[in-house]
N, C-alpha and C. Protein backbone atom coordinates (compact mmCIF):
# COMPACT_ATOMS: atom_id res chain seq x y z
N UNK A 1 37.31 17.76 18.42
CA UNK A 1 37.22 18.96 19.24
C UNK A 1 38.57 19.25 19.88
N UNK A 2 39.15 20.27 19.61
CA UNK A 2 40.16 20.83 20.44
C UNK A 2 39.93 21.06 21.74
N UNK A 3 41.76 20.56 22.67
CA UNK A 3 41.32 20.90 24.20
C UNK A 3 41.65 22.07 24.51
N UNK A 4 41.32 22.81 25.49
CA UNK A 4 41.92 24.08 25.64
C UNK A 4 42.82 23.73 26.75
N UNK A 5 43.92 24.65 27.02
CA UNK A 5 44.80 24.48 28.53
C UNK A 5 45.28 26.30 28.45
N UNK A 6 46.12 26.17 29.33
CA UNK A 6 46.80 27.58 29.70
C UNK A 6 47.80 27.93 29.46
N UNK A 7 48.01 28.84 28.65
CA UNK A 7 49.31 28.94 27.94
C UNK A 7 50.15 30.23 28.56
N UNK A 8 51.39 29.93 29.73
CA UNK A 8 51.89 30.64 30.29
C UNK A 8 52.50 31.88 29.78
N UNK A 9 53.13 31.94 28.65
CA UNK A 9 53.63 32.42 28.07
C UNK A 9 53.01 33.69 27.54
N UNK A 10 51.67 33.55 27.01
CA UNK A 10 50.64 34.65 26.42
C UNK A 10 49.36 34.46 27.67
N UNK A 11 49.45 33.95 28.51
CA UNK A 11 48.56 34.23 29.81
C UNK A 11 47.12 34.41 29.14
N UNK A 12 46.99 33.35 28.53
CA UNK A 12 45.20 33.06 27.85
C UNK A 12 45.06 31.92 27.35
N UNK A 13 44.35 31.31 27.63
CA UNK A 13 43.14 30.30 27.50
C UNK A 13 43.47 29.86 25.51
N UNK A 14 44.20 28.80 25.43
CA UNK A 14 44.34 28.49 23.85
C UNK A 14 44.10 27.44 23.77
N UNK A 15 42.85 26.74 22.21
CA UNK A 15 43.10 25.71 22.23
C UNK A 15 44.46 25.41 21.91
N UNK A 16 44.88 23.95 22.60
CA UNK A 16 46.17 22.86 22.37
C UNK A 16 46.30 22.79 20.63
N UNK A 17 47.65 22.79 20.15
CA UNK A 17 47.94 22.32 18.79
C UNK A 17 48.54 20.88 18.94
N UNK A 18 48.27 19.79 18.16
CA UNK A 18 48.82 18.51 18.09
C UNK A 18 48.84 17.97 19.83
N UNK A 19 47.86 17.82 20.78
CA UNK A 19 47.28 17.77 21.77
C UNK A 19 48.08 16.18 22.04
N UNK A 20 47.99 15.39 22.45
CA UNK A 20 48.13 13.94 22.68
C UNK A 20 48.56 13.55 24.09
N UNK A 21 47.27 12.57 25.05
CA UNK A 21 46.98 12.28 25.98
C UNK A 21 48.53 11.32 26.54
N UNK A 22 48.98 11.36 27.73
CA UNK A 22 50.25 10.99 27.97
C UNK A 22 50.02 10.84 29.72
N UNK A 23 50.90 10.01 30.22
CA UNK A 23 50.65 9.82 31.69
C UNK A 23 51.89 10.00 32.03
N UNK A 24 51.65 10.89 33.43
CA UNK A 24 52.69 11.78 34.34
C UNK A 24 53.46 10.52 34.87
N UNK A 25 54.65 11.01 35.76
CA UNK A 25 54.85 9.86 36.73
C UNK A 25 54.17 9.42 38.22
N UNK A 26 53.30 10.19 38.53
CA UNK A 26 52.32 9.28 39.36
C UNK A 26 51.09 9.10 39.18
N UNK A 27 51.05 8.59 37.92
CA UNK A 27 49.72 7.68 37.01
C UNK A 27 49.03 8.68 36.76
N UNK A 28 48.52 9.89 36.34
CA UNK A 28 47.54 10.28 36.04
C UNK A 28 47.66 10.90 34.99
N UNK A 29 46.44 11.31 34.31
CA UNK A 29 46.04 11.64 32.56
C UNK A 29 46.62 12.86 32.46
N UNK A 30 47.59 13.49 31.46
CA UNK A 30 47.47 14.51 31.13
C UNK A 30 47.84 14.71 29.73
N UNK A 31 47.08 16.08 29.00
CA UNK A 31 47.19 16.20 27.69
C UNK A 31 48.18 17.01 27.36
N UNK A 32 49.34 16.81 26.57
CA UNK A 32 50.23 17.91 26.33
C UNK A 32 50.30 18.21 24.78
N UNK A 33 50.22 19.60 24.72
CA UNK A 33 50.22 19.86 23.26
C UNK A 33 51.23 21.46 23.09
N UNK A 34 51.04 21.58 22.14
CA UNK A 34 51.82 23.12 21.63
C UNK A 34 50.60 24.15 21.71
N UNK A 35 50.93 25.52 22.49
CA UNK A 35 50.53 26.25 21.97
C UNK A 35 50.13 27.09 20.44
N UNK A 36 49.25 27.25 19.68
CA UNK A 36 49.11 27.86 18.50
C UNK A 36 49.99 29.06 17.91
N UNK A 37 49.75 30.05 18.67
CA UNK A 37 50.70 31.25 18.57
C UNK A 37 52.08 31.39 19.03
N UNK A 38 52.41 30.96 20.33
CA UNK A 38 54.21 30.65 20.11
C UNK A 38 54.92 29.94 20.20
N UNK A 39 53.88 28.68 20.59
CA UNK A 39 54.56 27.51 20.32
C UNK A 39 54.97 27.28 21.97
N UNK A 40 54.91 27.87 22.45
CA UNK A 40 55.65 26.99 23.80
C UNK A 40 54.62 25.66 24.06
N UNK A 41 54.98 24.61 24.87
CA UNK A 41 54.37 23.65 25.42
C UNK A 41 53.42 23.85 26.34
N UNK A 42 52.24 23.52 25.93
CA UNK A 42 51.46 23.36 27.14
C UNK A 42 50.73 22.26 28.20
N UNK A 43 50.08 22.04 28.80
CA UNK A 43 49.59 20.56 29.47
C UNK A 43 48.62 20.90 30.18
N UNK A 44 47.41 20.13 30.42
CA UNK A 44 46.72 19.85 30.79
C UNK A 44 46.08 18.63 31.90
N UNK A 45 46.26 19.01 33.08
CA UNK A 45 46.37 17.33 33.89
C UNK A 45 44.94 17.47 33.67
N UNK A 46 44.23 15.84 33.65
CA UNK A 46 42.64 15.85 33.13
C UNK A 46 42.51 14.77 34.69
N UNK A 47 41.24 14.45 35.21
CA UNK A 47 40.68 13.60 36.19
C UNK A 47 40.82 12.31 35.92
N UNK A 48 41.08 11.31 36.99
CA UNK A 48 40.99 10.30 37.04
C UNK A 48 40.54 8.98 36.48
């Protein structure tokens, strides 16, 4: 299942391309992937 996040760039709701879960520097989950359509980066901080 694809995650969705917010893609600043085109200001709508996309699922993540090549998604992969990664931790910030003060410990917590987040998913960063490519947007589909232009490619900018997107992220997702997820809960605890």
């Amino acid at each position: 299942m694809a995650q969705q996040g917010y893609c600043v760039k085109c200001k709508a709701k996309r699922d993540m391309k090549d998604a992969k879960e990664v931790k910030m520097k003060n410990g917590r989950k987040a998913l960063k992937g490519s947007c589909p359509d232009c490619g900018t980066g997107m992220y997702k901080i997820l809960g605890k």
